[in-house]
Protein backbone atom coordinates (compact mmCIF):
# COMPACT_ATOMS: atom_id res chain seq x y z
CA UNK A 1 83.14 81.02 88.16
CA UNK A 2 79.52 79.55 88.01
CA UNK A 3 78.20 81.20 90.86
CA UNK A 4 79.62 84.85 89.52
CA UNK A 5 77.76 83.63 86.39
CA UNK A 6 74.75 82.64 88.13
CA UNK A 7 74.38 85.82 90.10
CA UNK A 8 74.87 88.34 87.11
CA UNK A 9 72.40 86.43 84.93
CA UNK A 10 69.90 86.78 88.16
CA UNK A 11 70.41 90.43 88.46
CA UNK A 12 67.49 92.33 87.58
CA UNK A 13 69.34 95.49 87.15
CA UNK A 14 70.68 93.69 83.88
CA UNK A 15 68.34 93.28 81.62
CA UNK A 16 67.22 96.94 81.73
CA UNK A 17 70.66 98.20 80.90
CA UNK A 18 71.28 95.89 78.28
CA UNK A 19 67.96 96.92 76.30
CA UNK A 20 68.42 100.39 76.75
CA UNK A 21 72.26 99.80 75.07
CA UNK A 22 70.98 98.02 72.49
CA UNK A 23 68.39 100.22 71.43
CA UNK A 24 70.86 103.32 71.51
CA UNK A 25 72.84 100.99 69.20
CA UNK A 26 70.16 100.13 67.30
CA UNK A 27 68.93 103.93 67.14
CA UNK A 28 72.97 105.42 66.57
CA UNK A 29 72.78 102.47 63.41
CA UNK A 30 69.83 104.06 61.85
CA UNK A 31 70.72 107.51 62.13
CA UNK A 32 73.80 107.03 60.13
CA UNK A 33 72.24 104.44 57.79
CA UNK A 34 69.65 107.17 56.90
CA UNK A 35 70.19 110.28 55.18
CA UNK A 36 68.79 113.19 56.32
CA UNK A 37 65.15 113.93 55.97
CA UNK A 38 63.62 116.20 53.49
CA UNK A 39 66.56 116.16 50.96
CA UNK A 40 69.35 118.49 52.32
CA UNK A 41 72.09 115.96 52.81
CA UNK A 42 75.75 117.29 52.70
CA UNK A 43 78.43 116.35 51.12
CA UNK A 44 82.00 117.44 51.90
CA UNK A 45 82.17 118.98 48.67
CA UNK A 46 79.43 121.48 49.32
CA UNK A 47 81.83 122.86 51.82
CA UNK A 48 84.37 125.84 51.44
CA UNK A 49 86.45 124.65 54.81
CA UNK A 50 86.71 121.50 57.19
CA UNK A 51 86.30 123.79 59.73
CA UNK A 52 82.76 124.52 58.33
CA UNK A 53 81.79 121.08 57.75
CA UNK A 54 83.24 120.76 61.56
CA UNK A 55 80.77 123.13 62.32
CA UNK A 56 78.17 121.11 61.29
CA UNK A 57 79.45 117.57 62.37
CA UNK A 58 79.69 119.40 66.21
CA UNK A 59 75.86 120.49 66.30
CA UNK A 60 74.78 116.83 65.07
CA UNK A 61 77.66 114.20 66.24
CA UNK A 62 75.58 111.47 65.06
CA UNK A 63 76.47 112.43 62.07
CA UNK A 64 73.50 112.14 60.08
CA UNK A 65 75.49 113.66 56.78
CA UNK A 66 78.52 111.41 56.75
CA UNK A 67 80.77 113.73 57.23
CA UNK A 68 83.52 112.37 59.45
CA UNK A 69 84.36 108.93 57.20
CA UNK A 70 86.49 107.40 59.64
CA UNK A 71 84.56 107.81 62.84
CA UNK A 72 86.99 110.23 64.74
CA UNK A 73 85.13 113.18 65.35
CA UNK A 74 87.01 115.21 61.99
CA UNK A 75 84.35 115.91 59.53
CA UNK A 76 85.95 116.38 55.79
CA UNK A 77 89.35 115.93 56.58
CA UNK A 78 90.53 116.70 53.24
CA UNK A 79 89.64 119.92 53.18
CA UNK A 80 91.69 122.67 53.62
């Protein structure tokens, strides 16, 4: 098991992937940490319809408004 150990830490193929997955972490944390710039942030309230808040969570999925609470893709799944 050391060896298999020994040869993955020396792979230089590695490193790069593992800092370009943690910055997309790092960058997918911020984006929903942050509200949205210049004060339009949405609510699920200021909706009508989930399917218009869908609308919404489907042209940013990163979900910069908080829409989908639960992380499944469903933005305001309350509403009717």
């Amino acid at each position: 098991m050391e060896v298999v150990s020994a040869t993955w830490a020396a792979d230089p193929t590695w490193q790069p992937q593992a800092t370009r997955y943690a910055a997309m972490v790092t960058a997918t944390a911020a984006a929903r940490v942050a509200p949205p710039a210049g004060g339009n942030a949405l609510d699920c309230p200021d909706f009508t319809s989930q399917r218009a808040a869908q609308a919404v969570l489907d042209a940013d999925p990163r979900d910069p408004h908080w829409l989908d609470d639960d992380g499944d893709g469903v933005a305001c799944e309350r509403l009717p």
